[in-house]
N, C-alpha and C. Protein backbone atom coordinates (compact mmCIF):
# COMPACT_ATOMS: atom_id res chain seq x y z
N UNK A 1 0.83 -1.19 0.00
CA UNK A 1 0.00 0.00 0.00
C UNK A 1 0.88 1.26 0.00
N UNK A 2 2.19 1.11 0.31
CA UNK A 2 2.81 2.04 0.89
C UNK A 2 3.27 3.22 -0.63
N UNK A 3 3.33 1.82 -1.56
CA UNK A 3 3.92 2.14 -2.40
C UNK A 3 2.55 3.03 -3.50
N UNK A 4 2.04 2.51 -3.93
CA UNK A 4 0.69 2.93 -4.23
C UNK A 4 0.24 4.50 -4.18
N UNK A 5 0.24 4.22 -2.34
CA UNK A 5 0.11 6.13 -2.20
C UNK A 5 1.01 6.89 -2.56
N UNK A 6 2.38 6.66 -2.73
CA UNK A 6 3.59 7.13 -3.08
C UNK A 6 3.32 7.47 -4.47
N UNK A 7 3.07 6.84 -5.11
CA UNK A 7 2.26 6.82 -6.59
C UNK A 7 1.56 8.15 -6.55
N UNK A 8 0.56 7.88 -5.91
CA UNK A 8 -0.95 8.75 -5.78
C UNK A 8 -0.62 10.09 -5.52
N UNK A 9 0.70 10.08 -4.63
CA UNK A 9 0.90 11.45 -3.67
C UNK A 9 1.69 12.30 -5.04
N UNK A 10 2.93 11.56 -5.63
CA UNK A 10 3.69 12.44 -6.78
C UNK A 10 2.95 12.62 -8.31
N UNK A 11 1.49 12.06 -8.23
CA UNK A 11 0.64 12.11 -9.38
C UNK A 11 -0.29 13.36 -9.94
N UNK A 12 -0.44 13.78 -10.68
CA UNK A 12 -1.38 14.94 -10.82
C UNK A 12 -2.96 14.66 -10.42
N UNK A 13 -3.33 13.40 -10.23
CA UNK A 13 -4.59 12.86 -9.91
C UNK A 13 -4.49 11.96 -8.70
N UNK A 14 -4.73 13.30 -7.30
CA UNK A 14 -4.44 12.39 -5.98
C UNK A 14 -5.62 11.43 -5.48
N UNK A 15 -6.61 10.95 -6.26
CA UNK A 15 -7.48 10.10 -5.62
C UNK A 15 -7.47 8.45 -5.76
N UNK A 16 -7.04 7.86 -4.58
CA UNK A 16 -7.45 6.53 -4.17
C UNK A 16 -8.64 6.00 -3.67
N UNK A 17 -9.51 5.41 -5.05
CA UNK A 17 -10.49 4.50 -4.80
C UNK A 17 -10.16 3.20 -4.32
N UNK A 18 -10.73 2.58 -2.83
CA UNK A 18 -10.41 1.44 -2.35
C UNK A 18 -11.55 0.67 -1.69
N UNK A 19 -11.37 -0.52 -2.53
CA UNK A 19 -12.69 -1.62 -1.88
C UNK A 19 -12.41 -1.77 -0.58
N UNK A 20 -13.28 -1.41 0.20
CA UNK A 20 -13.49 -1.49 1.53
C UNK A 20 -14.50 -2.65 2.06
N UNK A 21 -14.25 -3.70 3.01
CA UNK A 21 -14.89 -4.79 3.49
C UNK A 21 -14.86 -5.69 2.31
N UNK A 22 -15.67 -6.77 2.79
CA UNK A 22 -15.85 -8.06 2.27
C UNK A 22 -16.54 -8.03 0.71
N UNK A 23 -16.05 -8.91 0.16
CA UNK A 23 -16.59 -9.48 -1.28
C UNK A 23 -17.25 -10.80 -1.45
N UNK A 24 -18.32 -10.84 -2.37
CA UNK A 24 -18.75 -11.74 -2.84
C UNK A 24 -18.15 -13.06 -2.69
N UNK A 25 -16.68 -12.88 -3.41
CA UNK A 25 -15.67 -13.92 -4.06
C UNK A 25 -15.05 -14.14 -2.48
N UNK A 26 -15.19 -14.13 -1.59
CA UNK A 26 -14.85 -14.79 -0.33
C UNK A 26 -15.78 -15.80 -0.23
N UNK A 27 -16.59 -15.95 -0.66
CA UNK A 27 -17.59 -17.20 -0.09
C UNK A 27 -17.61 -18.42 -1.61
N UNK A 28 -18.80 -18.76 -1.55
CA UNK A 28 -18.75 -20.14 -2.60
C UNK A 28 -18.69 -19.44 -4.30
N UNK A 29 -19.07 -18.00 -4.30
CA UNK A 29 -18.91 -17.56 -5.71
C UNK A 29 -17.06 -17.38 -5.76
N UNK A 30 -16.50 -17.17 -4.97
CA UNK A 30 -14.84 -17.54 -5.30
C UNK A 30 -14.01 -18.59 -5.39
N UNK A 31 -14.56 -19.42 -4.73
CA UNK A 31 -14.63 -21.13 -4.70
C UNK A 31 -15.46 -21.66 -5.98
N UNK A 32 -16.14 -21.07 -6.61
CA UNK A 32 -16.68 -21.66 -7.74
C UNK A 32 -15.60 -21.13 -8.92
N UNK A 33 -15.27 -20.20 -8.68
CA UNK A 33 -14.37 -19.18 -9.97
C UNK A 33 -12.59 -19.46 -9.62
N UNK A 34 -12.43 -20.64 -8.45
CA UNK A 34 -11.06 -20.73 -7.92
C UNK A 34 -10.38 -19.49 -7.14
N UNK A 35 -11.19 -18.47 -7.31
CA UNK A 35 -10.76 -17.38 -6.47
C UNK A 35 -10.29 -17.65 -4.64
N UNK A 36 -9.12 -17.00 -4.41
CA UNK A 36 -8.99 -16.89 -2.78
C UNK A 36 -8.65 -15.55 -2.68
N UNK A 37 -9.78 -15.53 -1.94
CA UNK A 37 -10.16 -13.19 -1.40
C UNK A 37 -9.43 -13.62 0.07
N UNK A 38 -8.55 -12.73 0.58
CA UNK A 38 -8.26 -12.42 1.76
C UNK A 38 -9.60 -11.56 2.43
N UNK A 39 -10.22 -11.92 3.23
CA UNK A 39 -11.13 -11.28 3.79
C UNK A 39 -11.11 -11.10 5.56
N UNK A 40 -10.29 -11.64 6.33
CA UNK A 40 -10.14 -10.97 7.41
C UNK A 40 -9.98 -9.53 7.76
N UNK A 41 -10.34 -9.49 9.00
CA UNK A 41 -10.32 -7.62 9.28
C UNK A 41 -8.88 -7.45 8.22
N UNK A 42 -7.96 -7.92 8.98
CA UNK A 42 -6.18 -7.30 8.23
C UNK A 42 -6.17 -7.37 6.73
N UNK A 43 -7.55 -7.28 6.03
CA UNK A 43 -7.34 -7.37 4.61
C UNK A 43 -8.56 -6.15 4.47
N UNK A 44 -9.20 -6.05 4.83
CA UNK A 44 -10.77 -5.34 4.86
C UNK A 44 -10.92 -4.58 5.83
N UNK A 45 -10.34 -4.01 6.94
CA UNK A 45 -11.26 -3.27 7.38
C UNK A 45 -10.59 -1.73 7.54
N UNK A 46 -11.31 -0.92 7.09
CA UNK A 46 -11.18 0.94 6.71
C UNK A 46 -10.35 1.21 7.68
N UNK A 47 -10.11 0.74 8.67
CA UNK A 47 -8.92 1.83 10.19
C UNK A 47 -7.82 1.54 9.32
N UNK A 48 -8.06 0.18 8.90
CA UNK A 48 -6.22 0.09 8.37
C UNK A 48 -5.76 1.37 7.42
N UNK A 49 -6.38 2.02 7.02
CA UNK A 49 -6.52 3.41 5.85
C UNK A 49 -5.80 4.72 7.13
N UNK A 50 -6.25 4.77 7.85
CA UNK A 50 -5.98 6.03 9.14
C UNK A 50 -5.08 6.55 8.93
N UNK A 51 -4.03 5.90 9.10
CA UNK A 51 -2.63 6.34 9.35
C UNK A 51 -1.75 6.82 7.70
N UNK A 52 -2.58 6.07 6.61
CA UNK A 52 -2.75 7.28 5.56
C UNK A 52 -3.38 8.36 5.32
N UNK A 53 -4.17 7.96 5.38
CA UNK A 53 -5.55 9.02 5.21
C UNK A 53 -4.92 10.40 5.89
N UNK A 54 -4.14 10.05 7.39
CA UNK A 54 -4.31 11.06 8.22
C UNK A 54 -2.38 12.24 7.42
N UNK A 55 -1.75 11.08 7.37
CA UNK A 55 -0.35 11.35 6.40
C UNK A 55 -0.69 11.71 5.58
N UNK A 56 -1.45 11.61 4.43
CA UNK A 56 -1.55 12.60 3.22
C UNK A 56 -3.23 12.77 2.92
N UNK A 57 -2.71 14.15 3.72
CA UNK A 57 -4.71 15.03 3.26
C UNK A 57 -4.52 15.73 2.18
N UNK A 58 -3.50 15.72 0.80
CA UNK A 58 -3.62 15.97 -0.11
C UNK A 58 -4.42 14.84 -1.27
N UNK A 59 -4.05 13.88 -0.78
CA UNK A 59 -5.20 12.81 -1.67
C UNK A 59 -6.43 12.33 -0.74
N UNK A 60 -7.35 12.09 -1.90
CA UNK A 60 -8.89 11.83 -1.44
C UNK A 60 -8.88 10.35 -1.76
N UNK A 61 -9.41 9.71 -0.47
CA UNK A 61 -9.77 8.46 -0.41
C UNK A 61 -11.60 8.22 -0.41
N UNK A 62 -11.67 7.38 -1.04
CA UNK A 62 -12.89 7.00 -1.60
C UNK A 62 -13.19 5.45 -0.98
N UNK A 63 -13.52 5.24 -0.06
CA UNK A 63 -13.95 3.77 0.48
C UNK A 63 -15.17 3.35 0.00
N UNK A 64 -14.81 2.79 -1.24
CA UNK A 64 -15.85 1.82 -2.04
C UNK A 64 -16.86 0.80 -1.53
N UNK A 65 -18.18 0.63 -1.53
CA UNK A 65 -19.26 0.04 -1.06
C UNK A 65 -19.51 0.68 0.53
N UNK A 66 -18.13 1.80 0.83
CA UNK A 66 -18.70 2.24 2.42
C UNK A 66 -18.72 0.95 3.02
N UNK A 67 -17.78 -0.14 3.01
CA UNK A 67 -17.69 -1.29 3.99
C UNK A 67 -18.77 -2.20 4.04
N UNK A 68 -19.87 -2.19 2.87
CA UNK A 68 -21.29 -2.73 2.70
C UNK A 68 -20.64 -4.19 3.11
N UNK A 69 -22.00 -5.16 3.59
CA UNK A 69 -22.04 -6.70 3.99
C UNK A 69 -22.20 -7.77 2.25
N UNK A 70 -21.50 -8.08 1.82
CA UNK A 70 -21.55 -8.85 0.84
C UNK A 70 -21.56 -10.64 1.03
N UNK A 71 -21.23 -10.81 1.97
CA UNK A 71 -22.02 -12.00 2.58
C UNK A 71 -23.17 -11.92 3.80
N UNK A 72 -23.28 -13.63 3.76
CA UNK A 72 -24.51 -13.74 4.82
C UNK A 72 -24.06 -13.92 6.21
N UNK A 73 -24.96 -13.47 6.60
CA UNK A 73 -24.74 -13.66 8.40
C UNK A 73 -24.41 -15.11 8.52
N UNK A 74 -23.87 -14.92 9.23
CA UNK A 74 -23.31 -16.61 9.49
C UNK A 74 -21.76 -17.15 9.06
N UNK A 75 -21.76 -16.32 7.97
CA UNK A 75 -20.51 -16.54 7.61
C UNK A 75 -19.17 -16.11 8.12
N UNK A 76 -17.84 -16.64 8.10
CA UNK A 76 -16.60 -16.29 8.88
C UNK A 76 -16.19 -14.96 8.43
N UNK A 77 -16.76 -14.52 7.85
CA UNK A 77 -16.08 -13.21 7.32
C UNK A 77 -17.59 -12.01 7.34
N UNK A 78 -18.40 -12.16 8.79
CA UNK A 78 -19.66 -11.27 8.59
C UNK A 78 -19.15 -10.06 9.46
N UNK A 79 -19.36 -9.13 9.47
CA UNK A 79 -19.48 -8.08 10.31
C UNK A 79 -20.31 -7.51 11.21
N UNK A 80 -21.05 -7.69 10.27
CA UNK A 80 -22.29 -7.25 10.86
C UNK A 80 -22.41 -5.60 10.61
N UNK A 81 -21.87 -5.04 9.58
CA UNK A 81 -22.16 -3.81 9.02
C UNK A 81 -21.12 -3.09 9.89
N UNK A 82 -20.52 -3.56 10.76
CA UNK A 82 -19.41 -2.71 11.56
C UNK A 82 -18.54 -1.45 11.12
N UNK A 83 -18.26 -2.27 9.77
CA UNK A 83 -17.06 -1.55 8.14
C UNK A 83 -18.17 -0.17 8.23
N UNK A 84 -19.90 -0.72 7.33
CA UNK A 84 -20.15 0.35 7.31
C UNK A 84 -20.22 1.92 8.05
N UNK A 85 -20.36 1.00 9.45
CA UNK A 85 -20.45 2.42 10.73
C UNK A 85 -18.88 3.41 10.55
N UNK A 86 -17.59 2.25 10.45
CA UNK A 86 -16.30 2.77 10.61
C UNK A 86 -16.07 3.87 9.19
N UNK A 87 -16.93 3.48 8.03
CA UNK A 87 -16.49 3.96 7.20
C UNK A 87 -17.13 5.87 7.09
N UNK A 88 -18.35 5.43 6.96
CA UNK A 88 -19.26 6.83 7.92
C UNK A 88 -18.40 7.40 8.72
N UNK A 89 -18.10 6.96 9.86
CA UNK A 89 -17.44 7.58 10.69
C UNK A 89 -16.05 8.29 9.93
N UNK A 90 -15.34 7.80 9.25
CA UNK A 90 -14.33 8.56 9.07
C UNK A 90 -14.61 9.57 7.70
N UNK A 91 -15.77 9.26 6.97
CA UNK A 91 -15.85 10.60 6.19
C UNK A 91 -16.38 11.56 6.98
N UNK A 92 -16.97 11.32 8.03
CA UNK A 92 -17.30 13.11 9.07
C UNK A 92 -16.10 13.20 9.71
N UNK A 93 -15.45 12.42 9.80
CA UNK A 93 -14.39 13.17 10.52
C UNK A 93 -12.77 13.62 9.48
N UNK A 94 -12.81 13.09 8.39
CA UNK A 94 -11.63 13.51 7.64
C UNK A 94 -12.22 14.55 6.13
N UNK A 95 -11.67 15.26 6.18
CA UNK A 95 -11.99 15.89 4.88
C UNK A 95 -11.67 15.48 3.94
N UNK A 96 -10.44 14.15 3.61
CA UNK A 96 -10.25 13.62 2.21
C UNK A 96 -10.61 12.04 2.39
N UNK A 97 -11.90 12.07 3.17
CA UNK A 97 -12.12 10.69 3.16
C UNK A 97 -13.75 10.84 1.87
N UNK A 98 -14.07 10.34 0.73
CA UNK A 98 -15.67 9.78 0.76
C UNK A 98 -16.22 8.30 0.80
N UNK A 99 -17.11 8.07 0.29
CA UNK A 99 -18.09 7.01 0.92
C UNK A 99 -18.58 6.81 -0.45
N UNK A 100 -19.21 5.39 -1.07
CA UNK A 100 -19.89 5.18 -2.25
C UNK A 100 -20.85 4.39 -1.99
N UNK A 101 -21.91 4.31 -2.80
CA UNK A 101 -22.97 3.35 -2.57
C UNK A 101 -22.77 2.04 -3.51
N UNK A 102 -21.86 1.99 -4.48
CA UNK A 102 -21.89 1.46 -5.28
C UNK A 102 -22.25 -0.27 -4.94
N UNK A 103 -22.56 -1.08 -5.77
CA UNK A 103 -23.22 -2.58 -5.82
C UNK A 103 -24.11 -2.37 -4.40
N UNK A 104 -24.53 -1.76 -3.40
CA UNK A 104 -25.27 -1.90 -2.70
C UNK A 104 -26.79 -2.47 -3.22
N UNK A 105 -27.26 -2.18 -4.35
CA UNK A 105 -28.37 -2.54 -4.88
C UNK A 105 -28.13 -3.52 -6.25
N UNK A 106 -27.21 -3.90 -6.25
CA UNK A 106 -27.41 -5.26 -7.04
C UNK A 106 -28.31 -6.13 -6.77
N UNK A 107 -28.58 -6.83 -7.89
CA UNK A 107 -29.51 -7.64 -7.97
C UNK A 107 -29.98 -8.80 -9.00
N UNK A 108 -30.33 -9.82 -8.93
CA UNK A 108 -30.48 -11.00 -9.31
C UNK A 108 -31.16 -10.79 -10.63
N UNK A 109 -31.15 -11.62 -11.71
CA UNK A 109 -31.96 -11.20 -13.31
C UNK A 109 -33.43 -11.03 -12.82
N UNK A 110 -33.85 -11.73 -11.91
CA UNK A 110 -35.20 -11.37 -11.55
C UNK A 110 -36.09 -10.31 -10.67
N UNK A 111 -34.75 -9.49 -10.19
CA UNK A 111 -35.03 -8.05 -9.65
C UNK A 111 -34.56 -8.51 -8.32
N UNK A 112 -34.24 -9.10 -7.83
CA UNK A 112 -34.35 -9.57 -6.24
C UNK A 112 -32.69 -8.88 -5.77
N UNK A 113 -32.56 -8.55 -4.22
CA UNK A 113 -31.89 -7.78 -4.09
C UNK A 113 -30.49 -8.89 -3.88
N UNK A 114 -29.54 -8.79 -3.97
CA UNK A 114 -28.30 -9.64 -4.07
C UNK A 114 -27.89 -10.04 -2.22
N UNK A 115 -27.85 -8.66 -2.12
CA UNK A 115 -26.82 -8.25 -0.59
C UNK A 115 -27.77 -7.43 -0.33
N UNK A 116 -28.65 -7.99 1.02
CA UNK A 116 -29.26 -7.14 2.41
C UNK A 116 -28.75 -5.94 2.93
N UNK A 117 -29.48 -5.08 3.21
CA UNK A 117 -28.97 -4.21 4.21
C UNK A 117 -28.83 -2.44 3.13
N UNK A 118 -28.74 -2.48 1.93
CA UNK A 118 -28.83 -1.48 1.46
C UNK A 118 -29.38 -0.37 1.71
N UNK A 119 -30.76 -0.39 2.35
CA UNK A 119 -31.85 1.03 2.57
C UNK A 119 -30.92 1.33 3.77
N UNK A 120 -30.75 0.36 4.88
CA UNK A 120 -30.29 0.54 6.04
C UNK A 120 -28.83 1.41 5.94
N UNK A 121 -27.88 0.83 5.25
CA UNK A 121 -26.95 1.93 4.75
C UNK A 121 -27.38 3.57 4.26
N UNK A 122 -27.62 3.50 3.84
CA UNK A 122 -28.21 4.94 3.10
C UNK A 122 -29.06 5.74 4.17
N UNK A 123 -29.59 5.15 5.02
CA UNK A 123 -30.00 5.37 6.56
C UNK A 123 -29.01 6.28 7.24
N UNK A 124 -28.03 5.47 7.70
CA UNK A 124 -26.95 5.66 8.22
C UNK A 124 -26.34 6.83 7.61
N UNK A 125 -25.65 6.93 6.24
CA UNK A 125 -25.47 8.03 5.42
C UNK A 125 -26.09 9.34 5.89
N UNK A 126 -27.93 9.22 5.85
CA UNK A 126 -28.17 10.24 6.07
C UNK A 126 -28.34 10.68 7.41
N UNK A 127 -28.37 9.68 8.18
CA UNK A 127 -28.43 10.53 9.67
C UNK A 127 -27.21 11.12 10.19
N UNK A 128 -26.17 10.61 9.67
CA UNK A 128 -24.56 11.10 9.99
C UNK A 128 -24.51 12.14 9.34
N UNK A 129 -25.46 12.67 8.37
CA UNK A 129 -24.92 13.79 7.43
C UNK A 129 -23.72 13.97 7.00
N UNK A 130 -23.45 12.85 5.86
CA UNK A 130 -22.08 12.63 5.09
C UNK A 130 -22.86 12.37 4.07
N UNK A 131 -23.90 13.14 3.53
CA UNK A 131 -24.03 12.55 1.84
C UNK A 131 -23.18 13.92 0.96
N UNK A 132 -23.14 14.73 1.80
CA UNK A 132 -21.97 15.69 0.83
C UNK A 132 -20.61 14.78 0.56
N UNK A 133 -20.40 13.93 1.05
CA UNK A 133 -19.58 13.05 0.94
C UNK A 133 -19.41 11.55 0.13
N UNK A 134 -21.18 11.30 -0.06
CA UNK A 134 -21.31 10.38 -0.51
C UNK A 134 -21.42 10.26 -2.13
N UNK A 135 -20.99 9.17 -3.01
CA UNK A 135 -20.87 9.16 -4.52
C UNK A 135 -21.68 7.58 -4.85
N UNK A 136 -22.76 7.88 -5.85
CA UNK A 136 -23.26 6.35 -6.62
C UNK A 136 -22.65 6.34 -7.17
N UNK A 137 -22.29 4.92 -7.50
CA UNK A 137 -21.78 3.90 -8.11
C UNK A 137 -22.59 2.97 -9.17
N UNK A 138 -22.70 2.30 -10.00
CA UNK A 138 -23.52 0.96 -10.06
C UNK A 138 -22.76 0.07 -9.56
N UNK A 139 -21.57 -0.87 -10.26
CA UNK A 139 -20.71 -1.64 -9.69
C UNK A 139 -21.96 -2.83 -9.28
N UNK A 140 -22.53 -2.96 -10.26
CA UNK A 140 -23.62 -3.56 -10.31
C UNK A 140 -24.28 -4.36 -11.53
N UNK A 141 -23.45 -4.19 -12.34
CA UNK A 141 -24.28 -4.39 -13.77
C UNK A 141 -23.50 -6.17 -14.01
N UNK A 142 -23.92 -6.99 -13.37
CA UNK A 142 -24.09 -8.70 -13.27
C UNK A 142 -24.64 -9.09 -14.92
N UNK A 143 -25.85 -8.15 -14.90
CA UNK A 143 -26.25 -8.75 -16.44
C UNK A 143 -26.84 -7.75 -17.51
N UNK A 144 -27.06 -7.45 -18.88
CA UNK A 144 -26.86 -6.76 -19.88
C UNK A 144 -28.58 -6.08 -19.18
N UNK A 145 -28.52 -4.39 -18.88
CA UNK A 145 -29.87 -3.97 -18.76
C UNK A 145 -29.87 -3.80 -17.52
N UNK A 146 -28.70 -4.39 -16.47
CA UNK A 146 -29.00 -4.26 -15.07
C UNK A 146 -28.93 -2.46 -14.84
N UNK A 147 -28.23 -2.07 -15.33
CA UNK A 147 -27.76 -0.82 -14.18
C UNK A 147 -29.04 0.24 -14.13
N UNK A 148 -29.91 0.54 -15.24
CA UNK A 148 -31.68 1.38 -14.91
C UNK A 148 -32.22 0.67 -13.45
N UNK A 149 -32.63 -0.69 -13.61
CA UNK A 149 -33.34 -0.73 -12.11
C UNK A 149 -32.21 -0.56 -10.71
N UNK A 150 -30.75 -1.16 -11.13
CA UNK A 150 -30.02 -0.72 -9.76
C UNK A 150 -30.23 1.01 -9.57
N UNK A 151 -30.02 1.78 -10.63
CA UNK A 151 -30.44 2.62 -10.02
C UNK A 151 -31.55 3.75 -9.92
N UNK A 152 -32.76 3.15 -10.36
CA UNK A 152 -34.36 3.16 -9.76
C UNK A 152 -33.90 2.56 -8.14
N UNK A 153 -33.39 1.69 -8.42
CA UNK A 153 -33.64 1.00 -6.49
C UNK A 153 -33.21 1.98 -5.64
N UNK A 154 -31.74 2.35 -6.10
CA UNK A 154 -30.48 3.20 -4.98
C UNK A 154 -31.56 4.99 -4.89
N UNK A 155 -32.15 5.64 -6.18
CA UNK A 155 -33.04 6.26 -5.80
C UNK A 155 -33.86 6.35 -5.26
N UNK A 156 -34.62 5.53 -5.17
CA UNK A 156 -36.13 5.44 -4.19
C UNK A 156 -35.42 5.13 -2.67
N UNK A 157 -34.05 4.13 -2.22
CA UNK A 157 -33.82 4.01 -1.21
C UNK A 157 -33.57 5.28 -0.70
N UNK A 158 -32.83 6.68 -1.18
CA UNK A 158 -32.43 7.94 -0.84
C UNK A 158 -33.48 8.38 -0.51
N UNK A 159 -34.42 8.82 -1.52
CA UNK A 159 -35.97 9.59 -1.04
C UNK A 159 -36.67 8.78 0.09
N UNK A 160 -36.44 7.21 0.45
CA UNK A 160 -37.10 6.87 1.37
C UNK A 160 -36.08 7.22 3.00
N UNK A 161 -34.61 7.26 2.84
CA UNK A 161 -33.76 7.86 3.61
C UNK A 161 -33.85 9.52 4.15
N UNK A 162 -34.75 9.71 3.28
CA UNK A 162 -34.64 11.46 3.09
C UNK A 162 -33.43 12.45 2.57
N UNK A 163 -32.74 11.44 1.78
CA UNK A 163 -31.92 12.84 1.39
C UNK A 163 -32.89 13.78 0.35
N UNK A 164 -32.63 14.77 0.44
CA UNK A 164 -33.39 15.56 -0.58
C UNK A 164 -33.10 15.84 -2.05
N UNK A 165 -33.72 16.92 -2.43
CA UNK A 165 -33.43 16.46 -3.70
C UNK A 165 -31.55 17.10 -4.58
N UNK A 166 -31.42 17.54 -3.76
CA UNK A 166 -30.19 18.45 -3.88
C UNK A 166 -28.97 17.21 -3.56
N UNK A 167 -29.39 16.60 -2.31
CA UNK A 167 -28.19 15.80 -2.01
C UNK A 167 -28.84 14.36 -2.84
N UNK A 168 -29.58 14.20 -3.66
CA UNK A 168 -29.41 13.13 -4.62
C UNK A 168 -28.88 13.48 -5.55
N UNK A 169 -29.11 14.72 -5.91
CA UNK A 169 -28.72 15.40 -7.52
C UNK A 169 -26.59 15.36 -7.09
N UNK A 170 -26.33 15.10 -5.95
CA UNK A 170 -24.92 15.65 -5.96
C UNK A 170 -24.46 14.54 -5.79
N UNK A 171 -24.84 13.41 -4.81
CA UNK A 171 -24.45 11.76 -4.69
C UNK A 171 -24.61 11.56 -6.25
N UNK A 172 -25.35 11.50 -6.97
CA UNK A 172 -25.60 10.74 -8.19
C UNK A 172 -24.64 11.67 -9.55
N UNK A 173 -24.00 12.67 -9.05
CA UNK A 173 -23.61 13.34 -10.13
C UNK A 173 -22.54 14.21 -9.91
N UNK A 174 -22.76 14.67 -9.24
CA UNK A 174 -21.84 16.28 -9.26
C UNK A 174 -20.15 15.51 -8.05
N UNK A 175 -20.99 14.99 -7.21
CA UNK A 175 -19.73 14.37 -6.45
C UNK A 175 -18.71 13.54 -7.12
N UNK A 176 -18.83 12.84 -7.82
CA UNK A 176 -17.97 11.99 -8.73
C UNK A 176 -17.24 13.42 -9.34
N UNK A 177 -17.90 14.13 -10.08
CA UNK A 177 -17.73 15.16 -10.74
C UNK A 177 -16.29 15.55 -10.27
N UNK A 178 -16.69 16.16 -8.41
CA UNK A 178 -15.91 16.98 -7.78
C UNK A 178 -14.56 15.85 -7.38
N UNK A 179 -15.01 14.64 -6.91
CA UNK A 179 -13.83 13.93 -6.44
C UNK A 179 -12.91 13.62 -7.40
N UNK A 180 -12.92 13.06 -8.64
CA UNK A 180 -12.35 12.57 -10.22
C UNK A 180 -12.06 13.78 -10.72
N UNK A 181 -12.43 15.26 -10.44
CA UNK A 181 -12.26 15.98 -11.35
C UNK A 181 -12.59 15.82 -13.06
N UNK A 182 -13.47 15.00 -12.80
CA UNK A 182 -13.93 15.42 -14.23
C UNK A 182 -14.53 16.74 -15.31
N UNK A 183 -14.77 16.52 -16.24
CA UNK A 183 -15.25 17.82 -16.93
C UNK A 183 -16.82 17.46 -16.80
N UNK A 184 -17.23 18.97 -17.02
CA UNK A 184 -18.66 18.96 -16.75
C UNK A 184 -19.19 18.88 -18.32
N UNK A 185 -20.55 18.38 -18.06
CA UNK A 185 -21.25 18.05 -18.69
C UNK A 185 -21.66 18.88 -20.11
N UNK A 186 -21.96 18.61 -20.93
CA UNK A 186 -22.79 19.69 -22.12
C UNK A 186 -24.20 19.81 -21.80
N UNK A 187 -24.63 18.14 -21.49
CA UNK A 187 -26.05 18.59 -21.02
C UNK A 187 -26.66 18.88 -20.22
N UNK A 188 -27.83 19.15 -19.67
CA UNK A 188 -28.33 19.48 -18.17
C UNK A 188 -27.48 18.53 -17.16
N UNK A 189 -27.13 18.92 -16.35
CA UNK A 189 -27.57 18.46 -15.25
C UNK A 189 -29.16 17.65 -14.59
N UNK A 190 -28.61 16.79 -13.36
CA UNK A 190 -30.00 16.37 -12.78
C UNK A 190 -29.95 18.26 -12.10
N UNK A 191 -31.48 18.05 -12.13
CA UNK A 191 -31.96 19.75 -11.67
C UNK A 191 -32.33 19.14 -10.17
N UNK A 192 -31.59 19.98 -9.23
CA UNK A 192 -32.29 20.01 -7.16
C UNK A 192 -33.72 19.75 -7.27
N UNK A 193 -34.64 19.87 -7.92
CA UNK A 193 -35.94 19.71 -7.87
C UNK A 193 -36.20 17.98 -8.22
N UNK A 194 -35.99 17.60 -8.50
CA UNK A 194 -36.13 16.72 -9.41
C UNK A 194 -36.25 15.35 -8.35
């Protein structure tokens, strides 16, 4: 890792996107594909980030899925959403930390939700007031057509969270925008009303 940020830090583009918590491919979908995911805390869990994060506040760290549960309870590698609380927690407290929703709303060819716990995240998001912080993702698209309903789902979960319409229009758009530095758009924008 050490080396990486070293990368990141002498680069003109200081942002490190990093999968945070557990994956899929730790359980029988990595065992089916021959995959071996390191998934203990010492591989997964966001504190291990601190002592960068806190060393270089010139690059922005982006903790991907926000530490979401990608297996089932029961399993050796569950949390119990712990990642997610830790990860929250350190975008209110660091200014080059954000948070993503991304694959939180994946889902099966038949609409069904993949990985539990999604609304409940976005919960959390908004009661901590870190969605100025927060960026969608799909990180979701399993099969050709998926990514419209993942994100119909990740919308309706926000409006049922209450972010408003300003902090959807900026999670879904403008934040990526601001973190990637990308160029802006030709066409509208999502409009705050909306």
């Amino acid at each position: 890792m050490d080396d990486v940020i070293d990368v990141i830090h002498h680069s003109s583009t200081k942002v490190l996107a990093s999968h945070i918590g557990t994956t899929p491919f730790c359980g029988p979908l990595g065992a089916q594909f021959g995959i071996k995911c390191c998934c203990g805390k010492e591989y997964v869990d966001p504190k291990l980030l601190i002592p960068k994060i806190e060393a270089y506040p010139d690059i922005t760290f982006v903790l991907l899925h926000t530490g979401h549960e990608f297996l089932p309870q029961g399993s050796p590698h569950f949390y119990n959403f712990s990642f997610v609380e830790d990860s929250i927690a350190m975008a209110q407290k660091y200014p080059n930390v954000y948070i993503s929703l991304s694959a939180m709303f994946a889902m099966d060819k038949n609409g069904t939700l993949k990985y539990p716990g999604g609304l409940g995240n976005v919960r959390r998001i908004k009661r901590a007031n870190v969605t100025a912080k927060t960026l969608w993702g799909s990180d979701a698209s399993w099969f050709q057509g998926q990514i419209k309903p993942v994100l119909i789902k990740s919308i309706q979960a926000m409006v049922r969270a209450g972010f408003t319409p300003q902090e959807r229009c900026w999670t879904l758009q403008r934040a990526a925008r601001h973190v990637y530095n990308l160029p802006r758009r030709t066409q509208p924008e999502c409009t705050a009303t909306a």
